[in-house]
PDB file of N, CA and C in Angstrom:
ATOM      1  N   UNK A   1      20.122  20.969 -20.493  1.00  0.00           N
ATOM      2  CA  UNK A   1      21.130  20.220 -19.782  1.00  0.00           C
ATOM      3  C   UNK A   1      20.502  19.546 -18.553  1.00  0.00           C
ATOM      4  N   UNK A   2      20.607  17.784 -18.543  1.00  0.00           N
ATOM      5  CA  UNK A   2      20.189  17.694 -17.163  1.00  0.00           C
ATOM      6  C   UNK A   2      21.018  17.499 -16.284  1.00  0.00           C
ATOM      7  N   UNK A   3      20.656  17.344 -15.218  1.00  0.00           N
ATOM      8  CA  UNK A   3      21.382  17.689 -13.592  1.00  0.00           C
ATOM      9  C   UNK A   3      20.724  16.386 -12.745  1.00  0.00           C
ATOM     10  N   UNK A   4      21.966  15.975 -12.002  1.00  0.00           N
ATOM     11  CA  UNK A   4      21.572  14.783 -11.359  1.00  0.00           C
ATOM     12  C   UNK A   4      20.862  15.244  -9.962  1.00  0.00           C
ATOM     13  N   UNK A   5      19.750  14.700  -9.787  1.00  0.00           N
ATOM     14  CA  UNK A   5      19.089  15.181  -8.311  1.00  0.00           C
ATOM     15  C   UNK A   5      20.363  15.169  -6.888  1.00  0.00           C
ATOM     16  N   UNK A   6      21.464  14.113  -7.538  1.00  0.00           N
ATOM     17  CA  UNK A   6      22.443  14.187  -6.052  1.00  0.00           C
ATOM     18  C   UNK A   6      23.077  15.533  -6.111  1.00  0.00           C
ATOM     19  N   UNK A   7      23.337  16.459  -7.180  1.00  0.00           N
ATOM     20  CA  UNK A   7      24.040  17.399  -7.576  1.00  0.00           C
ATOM     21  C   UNK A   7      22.625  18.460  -6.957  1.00  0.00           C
ATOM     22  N   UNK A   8      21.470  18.366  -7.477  1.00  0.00           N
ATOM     23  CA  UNK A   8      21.006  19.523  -7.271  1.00  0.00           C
ATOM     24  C   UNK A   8      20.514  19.760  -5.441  1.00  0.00           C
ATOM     25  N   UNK A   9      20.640  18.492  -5.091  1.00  0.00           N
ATOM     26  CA  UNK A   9      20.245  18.204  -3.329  1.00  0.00           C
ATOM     27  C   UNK A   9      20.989  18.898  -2.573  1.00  0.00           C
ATOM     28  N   UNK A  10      22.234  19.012  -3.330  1.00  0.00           N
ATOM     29  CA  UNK A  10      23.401  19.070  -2.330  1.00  0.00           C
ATOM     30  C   UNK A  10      23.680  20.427  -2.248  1.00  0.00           C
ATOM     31  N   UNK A  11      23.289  21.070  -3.265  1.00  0.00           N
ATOM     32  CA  UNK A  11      22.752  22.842  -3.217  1.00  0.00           C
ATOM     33  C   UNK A  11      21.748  23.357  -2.693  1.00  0.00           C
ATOM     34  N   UNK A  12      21.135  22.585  -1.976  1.00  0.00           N
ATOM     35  CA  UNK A  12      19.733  23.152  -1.426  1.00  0.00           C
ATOM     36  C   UNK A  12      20.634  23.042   0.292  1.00  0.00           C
ATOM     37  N   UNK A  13      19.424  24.423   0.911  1.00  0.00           N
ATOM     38  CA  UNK A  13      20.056  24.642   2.505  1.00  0.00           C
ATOM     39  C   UNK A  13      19.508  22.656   3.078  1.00  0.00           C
ATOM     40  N   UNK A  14      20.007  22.958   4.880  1.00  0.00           N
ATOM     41  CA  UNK A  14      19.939  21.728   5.556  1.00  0.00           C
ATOM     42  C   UNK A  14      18.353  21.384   5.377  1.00  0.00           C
ATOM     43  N   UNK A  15      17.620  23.380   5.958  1.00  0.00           N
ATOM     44  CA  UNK A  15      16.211  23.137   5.841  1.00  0.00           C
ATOM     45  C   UNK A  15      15.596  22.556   4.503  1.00  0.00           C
ATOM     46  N   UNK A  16      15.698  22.657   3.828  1.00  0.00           N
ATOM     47  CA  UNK A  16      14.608  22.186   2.197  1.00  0.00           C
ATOM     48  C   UNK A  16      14.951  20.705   2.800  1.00  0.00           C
ATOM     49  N   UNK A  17      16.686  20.750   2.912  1.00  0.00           N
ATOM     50  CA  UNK A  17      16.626  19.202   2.853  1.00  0.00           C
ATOM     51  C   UNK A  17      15.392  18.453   3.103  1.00  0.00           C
ATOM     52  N   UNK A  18      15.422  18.958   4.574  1.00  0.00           N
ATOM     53  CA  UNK A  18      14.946  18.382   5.772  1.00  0.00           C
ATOM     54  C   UNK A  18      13.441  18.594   5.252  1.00  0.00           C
ATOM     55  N   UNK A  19      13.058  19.748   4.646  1.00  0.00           N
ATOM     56  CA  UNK A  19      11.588  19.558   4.367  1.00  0.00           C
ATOM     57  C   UNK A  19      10.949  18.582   3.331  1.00  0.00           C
ATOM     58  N   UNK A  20      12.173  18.593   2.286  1.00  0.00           N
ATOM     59  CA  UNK A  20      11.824  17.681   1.329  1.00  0.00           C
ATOM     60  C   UNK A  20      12.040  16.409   1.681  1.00  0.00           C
ATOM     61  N   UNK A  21      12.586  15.874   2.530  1.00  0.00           N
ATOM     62  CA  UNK A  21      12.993  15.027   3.394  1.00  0.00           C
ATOM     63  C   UNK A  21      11.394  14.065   3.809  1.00  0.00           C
ATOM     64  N   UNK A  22      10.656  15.386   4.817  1.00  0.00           N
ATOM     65  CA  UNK A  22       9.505  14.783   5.176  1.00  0.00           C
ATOM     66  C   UNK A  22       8.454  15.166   4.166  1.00  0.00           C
ATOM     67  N   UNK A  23       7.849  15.545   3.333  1.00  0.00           N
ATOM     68  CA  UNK A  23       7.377  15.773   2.508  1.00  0.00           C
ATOM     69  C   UNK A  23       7.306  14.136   1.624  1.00  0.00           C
ATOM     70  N   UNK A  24       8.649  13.806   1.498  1.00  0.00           N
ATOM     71  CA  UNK A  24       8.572  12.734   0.873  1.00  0.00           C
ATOM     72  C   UNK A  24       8.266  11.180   1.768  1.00  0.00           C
ATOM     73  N   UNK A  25       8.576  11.690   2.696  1.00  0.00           N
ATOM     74  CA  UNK A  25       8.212  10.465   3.543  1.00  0.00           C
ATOM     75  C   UNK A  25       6.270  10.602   3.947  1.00  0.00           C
ATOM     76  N   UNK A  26       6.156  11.806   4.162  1.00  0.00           N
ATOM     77  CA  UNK A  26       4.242  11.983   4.231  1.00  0.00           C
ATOM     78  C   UNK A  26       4.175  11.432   2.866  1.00  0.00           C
ATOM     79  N   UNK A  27       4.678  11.472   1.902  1.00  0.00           N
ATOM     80  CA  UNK A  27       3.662  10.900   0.625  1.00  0.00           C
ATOM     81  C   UNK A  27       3.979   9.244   0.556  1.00  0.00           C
ATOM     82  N   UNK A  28       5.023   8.798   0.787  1.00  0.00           N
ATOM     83  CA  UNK A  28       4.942   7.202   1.373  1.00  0.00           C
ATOM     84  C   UNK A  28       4.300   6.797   2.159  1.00  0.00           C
ATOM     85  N   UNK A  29       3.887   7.772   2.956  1.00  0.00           N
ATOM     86  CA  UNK A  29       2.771   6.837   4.835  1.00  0.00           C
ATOM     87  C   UNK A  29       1.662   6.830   4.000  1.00  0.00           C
ATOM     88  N   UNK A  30       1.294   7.153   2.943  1.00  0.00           N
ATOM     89  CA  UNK A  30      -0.272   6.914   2.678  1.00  0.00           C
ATOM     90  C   UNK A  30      -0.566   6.997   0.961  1.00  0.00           C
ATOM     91  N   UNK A  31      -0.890   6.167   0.676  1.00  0.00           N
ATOM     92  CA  UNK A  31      -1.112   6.132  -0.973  1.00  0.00           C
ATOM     93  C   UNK A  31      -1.885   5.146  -1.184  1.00  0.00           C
ATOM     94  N   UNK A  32      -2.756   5.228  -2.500  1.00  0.00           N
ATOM     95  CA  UNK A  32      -3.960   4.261  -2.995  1.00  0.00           C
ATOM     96  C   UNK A  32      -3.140   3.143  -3.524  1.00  0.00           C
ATOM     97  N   UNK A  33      -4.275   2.534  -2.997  1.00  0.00           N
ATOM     98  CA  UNK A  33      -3.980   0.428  -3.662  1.00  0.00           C
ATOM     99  C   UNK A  33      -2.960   0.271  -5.016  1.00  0.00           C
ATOM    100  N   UNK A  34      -3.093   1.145  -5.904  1.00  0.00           N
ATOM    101  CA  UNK A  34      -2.668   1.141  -7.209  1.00  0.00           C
ATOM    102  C   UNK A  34      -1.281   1.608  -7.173  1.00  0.00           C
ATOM    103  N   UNK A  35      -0.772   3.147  -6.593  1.00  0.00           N
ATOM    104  CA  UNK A  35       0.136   3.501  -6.288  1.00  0.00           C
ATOM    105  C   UNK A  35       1.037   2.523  -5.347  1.00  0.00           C
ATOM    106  N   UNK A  36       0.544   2.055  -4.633  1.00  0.00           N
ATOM    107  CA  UNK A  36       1.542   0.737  -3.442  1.00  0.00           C
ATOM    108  C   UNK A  36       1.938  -0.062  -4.561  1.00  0.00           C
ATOM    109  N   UNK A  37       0.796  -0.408  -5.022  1.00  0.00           N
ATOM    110  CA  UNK A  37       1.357  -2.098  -6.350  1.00  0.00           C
ATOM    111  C   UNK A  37       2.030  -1.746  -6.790  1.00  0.00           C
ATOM    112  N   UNK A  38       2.354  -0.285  -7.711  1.00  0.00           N
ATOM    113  CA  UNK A  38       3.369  -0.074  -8.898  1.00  0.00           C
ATOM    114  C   UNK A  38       4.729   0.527  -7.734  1.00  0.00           C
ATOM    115  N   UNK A  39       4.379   0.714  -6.454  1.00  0.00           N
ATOM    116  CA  UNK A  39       6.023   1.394  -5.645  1.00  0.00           C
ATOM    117  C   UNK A  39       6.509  -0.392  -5.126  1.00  0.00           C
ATOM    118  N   UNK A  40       5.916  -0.906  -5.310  1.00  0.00           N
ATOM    119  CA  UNK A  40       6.191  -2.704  -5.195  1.00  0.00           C
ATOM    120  C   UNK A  40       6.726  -3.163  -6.161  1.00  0.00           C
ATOM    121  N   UNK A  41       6.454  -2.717  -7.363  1.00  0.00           N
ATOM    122  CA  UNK A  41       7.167  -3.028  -8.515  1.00  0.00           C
ATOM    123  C   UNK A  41       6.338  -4.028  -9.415  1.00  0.00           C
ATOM    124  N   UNK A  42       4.874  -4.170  -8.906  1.00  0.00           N
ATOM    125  CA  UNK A  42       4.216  -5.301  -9.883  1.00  0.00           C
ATOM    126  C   UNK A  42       3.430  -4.478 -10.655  1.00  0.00           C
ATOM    127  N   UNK A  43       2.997  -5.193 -11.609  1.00  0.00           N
ATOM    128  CA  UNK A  43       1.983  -4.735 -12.623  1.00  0.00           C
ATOM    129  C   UNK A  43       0.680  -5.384 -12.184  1.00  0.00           C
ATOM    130  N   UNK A  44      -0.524  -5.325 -12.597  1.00  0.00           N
ATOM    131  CA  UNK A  44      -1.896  -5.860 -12.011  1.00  0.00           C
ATOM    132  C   UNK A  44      -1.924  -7.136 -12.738  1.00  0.00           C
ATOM    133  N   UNK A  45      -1.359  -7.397 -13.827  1.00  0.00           N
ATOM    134  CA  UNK A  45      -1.226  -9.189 -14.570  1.00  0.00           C
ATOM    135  C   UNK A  45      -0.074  -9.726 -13.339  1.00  0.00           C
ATOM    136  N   UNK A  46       0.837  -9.355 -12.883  1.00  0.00           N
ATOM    137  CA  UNK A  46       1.577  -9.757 -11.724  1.00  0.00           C
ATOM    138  C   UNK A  46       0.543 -10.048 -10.751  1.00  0.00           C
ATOM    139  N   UNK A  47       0.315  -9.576 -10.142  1.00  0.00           N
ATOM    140  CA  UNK A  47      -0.748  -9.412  -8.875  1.00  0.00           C
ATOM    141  C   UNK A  47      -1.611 -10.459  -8.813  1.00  0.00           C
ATOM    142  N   UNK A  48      -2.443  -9.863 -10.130  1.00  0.00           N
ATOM    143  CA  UNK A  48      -3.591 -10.950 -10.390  1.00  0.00           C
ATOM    144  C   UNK A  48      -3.203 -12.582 -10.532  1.00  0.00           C
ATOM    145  N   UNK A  49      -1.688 -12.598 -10.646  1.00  0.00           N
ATOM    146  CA  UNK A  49      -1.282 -14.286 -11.097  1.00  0.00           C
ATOM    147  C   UNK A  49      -1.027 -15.034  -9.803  1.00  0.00           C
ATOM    148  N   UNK A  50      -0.413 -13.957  -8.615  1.00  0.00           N
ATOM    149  CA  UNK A  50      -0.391 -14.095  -7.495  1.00  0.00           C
ATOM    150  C   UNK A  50      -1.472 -14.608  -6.596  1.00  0.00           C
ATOM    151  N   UNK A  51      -2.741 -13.757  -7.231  1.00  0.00           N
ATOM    152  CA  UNK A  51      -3.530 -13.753  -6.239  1.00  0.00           C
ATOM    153  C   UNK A  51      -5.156 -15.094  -6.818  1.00  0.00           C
ATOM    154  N   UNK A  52      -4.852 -15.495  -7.830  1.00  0.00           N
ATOM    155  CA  UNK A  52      -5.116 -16.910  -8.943  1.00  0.00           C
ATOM    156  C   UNK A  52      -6.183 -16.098  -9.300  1.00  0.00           C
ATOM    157  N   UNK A  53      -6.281 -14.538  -9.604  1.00  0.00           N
ATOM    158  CA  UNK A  53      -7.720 -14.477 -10.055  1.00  0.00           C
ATOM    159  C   UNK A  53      -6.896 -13.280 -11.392  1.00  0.00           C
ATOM    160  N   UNK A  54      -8.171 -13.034 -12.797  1.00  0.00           N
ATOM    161  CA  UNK A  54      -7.856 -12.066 -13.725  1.00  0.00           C
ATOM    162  C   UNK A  54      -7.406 -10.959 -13.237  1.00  0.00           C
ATOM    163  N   UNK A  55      -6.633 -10.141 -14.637  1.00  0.00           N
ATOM    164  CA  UNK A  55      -6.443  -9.357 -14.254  1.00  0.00           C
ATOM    165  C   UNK A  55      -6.787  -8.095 -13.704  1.00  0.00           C
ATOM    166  N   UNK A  56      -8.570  -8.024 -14.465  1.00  0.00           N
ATOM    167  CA  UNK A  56      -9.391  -6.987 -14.871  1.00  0.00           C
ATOM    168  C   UNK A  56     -10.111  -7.367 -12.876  1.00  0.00           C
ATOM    169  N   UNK A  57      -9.749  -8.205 -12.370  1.00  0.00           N
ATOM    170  CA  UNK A  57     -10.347  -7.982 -11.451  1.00  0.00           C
ATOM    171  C   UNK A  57      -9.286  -7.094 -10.171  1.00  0.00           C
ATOM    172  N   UNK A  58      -7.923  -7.279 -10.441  1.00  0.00           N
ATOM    173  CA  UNK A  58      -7.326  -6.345  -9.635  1.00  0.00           C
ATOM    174  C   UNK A  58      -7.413  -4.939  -9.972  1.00  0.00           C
ATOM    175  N   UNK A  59      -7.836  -4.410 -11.287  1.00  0.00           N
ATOM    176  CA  UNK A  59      -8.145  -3.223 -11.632  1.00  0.00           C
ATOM    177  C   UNK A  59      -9.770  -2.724 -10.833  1.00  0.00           C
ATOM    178  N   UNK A  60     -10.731  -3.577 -10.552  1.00  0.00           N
ATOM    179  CA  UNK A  60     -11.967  -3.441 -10.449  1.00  0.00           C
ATOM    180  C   UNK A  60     -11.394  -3.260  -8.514  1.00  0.00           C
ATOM    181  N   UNK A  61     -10.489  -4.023  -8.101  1.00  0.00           N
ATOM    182  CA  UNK A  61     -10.785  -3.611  -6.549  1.00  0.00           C
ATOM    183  C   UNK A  61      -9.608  -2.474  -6.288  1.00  0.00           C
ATOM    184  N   UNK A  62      -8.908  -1.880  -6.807  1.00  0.00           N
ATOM    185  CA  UNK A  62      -7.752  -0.994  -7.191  1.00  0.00           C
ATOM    186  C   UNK A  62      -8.613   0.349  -7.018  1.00  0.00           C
ATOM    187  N   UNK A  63      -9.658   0.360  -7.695  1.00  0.00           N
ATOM    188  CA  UNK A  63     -10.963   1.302  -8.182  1.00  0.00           C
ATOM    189  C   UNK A  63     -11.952   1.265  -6.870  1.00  0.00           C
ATOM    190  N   UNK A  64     -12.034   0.689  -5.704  1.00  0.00           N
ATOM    191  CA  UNK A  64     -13.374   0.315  -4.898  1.00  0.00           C
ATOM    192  C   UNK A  64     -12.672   1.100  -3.825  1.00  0.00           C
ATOM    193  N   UNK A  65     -13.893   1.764  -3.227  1.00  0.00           N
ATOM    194  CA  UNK A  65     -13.146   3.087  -2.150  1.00  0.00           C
ATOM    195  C   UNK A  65     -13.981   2.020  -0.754  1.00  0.00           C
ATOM    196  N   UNK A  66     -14.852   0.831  -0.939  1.00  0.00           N
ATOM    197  CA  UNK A  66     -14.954  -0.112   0.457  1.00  0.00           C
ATOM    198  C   UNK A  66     -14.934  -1.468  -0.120  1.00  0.00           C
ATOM    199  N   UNK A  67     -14.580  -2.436   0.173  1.00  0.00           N
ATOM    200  CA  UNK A  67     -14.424  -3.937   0.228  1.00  0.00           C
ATOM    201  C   UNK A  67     -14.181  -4.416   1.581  1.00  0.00           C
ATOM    202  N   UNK A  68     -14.372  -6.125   1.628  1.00  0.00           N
ATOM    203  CA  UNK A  68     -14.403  -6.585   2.897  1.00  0.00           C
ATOM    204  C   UNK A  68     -12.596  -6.624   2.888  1.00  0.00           C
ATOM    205  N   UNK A  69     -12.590  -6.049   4.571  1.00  0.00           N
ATOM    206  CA  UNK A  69     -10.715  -6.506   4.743  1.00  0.00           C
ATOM    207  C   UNK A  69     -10.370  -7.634   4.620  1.00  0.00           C
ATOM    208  N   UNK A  70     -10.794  -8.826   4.064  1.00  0.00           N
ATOM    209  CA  UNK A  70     -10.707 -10.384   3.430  1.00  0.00           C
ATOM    210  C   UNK A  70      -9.600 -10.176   2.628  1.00  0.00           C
ATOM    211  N   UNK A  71     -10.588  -8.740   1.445  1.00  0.00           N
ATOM    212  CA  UNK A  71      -9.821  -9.085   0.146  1.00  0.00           C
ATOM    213  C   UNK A  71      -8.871  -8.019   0.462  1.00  0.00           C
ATOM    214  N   UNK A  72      -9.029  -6.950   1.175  1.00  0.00           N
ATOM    215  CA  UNK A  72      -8.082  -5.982   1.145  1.00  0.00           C
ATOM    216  C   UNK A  72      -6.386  -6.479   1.811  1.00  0.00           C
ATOM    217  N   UNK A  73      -6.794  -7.546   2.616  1.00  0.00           N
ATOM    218  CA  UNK A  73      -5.548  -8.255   3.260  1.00  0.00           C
ATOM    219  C   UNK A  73      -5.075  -9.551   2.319  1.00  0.00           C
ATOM    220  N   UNK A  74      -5.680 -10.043   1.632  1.00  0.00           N
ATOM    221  CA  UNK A  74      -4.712 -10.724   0.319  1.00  0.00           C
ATOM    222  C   UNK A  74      -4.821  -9.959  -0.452  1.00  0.00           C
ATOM    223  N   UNK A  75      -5.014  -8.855  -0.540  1.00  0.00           N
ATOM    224  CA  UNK A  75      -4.317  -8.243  -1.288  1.00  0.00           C
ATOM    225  C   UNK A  75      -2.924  -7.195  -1.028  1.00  0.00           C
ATOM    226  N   UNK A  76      -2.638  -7.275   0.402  1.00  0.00           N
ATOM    227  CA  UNK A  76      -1.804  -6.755   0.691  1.00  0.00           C
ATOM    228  C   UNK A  76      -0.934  -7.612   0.856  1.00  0.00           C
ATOM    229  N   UNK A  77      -0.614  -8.581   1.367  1.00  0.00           N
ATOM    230  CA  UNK A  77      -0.207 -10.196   1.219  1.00  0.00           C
ATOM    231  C   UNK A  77       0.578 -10.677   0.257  1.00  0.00           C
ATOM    232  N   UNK A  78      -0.189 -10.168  -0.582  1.00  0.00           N
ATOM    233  CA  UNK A  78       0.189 -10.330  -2.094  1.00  0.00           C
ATOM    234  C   UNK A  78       1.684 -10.008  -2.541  1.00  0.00           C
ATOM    235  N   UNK A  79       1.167  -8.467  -1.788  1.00  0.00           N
ATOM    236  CA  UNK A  79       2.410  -7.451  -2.861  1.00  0.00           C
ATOM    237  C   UNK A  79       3.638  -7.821  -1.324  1.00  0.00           C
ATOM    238  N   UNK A  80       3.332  -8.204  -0.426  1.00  0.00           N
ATOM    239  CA  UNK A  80       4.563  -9.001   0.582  1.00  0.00           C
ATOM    240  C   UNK A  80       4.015  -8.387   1.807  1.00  0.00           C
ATOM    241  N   UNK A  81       3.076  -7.893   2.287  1.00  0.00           N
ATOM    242  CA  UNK A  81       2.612  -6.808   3.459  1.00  0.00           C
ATOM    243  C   UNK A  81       1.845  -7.474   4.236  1.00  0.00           C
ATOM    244  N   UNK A  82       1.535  -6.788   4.966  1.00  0.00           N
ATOM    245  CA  UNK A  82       1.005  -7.447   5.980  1.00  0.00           C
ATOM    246  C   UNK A  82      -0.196  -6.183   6.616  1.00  0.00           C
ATOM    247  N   UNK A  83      -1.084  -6.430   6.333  1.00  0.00           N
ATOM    248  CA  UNK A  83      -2.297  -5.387   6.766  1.00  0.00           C
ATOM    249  C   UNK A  83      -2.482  -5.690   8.488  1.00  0.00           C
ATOM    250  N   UNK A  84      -2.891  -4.275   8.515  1.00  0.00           N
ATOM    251  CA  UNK A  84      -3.142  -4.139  10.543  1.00  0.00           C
ATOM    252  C   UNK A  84      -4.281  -3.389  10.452  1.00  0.00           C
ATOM    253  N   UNK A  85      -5.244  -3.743  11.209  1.00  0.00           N
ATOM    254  CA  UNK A  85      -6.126  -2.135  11.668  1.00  0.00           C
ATOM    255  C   UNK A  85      -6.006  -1.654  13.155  1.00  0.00           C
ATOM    256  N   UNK A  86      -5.983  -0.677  12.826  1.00  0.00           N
ATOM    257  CA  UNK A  86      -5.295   0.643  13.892  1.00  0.00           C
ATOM    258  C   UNK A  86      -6.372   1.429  14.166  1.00  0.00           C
ATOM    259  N   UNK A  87      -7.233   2.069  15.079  1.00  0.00           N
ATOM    260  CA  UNK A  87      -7.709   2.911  15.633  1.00  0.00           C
ATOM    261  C   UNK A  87      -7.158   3.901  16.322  1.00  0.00           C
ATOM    262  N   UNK A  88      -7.017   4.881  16.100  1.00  0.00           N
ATOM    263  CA  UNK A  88      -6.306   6.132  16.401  1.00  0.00           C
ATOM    264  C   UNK A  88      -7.673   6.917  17.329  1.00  0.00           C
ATOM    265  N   UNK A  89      -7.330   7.280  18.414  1.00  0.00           N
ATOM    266  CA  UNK A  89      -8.005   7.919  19.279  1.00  0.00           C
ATOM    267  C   UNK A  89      -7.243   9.143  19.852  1.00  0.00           C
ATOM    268  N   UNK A  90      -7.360  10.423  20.194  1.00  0.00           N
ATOM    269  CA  UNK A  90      -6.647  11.241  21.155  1.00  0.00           C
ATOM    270  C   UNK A  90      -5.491  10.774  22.069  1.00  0.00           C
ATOM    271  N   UNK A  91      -6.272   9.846  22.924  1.00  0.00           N
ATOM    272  CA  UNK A  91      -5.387   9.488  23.900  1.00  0.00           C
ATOM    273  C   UNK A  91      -4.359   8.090  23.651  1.00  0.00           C
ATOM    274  N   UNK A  92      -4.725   7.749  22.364  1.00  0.00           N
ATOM    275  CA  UNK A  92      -3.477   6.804  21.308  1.00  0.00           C
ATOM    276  C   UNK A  92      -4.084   6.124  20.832  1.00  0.00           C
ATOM    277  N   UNK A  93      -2.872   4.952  20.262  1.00  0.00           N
ATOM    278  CA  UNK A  93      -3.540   4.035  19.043  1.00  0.00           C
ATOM    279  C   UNK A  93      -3.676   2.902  19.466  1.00  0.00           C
ATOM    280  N   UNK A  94      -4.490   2.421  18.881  1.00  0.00           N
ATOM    281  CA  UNK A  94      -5.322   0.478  19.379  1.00  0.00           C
ATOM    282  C   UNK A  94      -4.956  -0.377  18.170  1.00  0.00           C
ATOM    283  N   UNK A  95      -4.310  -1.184  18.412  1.00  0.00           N
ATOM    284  CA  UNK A  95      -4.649  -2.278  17.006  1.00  0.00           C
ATOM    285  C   UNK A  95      -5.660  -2.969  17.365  1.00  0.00           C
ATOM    286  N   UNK A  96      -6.718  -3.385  16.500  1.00  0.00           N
ATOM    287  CA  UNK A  96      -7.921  -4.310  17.149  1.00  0.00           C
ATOM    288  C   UNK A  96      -7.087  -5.974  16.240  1.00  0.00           C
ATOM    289  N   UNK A  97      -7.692  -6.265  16.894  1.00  0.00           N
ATOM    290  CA  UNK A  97      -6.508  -7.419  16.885  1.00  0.00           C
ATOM    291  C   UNK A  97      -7.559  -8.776  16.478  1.00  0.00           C
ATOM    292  N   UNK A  98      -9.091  -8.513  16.610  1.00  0.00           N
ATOM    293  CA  UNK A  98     -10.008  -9.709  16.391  1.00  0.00           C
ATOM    294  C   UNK A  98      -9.979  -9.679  14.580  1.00  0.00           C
ATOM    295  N   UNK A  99      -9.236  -9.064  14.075  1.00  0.00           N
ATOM    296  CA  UNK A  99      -8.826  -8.783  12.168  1.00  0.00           C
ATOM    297  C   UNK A  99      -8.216  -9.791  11.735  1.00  0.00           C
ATOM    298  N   UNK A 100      -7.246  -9.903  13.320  1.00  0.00           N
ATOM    299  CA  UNK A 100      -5.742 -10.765  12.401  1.00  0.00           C
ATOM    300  C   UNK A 100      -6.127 -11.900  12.222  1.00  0.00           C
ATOM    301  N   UNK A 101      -7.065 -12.720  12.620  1.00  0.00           N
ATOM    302  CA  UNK A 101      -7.311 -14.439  11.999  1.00  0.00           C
ATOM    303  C   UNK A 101      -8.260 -13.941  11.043  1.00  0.00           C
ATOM    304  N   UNK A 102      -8.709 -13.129   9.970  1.00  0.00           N
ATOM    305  CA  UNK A 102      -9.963 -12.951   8.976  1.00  0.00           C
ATOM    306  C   UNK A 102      -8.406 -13.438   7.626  1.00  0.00           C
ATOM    307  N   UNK A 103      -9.381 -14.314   7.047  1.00  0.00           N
ATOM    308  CA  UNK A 103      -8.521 -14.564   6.001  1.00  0.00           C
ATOM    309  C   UNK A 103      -7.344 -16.136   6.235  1.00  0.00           C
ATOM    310  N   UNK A 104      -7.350 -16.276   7.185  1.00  0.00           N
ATOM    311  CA  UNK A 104      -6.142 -17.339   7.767  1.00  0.00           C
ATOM    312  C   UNK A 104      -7.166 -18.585   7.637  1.00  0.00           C
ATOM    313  N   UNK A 105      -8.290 -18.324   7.973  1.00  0.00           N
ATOM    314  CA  UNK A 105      -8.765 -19.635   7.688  1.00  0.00           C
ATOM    315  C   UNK A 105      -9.190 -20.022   6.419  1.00  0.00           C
ATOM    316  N   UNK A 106      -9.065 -19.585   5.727  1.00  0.00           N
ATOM    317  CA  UNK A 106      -9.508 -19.800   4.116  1.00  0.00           C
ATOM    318  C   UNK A 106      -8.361 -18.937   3.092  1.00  0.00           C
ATOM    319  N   UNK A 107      -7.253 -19.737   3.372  1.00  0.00           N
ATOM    320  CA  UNK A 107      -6.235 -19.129   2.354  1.00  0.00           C
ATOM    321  C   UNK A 107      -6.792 -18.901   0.461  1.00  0.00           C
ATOM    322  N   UNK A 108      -7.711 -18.871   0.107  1.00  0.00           N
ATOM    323  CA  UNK A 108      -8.168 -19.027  -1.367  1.00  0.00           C
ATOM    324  C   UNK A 108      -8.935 -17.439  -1.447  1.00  0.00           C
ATOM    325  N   UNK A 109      -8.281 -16.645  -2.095  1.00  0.00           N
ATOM    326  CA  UNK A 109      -8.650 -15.094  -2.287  1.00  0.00           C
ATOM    327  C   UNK A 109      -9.776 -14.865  -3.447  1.00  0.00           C
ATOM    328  N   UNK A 110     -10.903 -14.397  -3.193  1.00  0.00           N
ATOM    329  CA  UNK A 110     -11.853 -14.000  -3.562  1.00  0.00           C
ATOM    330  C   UNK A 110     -11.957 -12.737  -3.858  1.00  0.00           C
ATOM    331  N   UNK A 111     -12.219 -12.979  -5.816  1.00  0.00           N
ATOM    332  CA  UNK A 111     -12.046 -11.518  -6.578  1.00  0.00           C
ATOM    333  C   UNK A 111     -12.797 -10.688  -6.201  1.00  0.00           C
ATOM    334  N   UNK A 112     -13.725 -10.809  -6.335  1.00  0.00           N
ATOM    335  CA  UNK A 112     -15.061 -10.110  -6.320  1.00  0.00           C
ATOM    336  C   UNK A 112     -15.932  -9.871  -4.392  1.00  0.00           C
ATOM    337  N   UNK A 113     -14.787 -10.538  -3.404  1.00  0.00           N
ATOM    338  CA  UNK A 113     -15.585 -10.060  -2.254  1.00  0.00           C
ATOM    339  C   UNK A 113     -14.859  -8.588  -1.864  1.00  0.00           C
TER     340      UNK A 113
END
């Protein structure tokens, strides 16, 4: 027999709520390239049509644990986002901000950089 998650939520104490609550929100603040595209709702033939290059090449940077933030920001672009870099230090966080024109001058996204 299945059971609708609103039915089974609503039996759990305030705490689970609340834990499952953030639990699920820590697994949204951070997930791989691949996981974002498909919680976006595209497929990599989507992406790739977006971004004027094959498909086999959004699979190849999906897969790359460094690339230049060129491609990593049309590729975030893409799926509607908007990439930042953030430096996190003890005493707080920095956006470095000399990032945000990389890419603006050459709107034409490059598979393979």
């Amino acid at each position: 027999m299945t059971k609708k998650y609103s039915e089974l939520r609503s039996r759990m104490s305030p705490e689970s709520q609340a834990r499952a609550e953030a639990k699920a929100r820590a697994m949204l603040a951070e997930m791989p390239l691949h996981e974002l595209r498909q919680a976006r709702g595209l497929s990599q033939k989507m992406l790739a049509e977006i971004l004027h290059v094959q498909q086999p090449s959004i699979a190849k940077i999906e897969k790359r644990t460094d690339m230049y933030l060129s491609t990593l920001r049309s590729h975030i672009e893409a799926m509607g986002g908007q990439l930042e870099v953030i430096a996190r230090f003890p005493e707080g966080a920095i956006r470095i901000s000399n990032f945000s024109e990389i890419g603006n001058s050459d709107s034409t996204p490059k598979a393979g950089v």
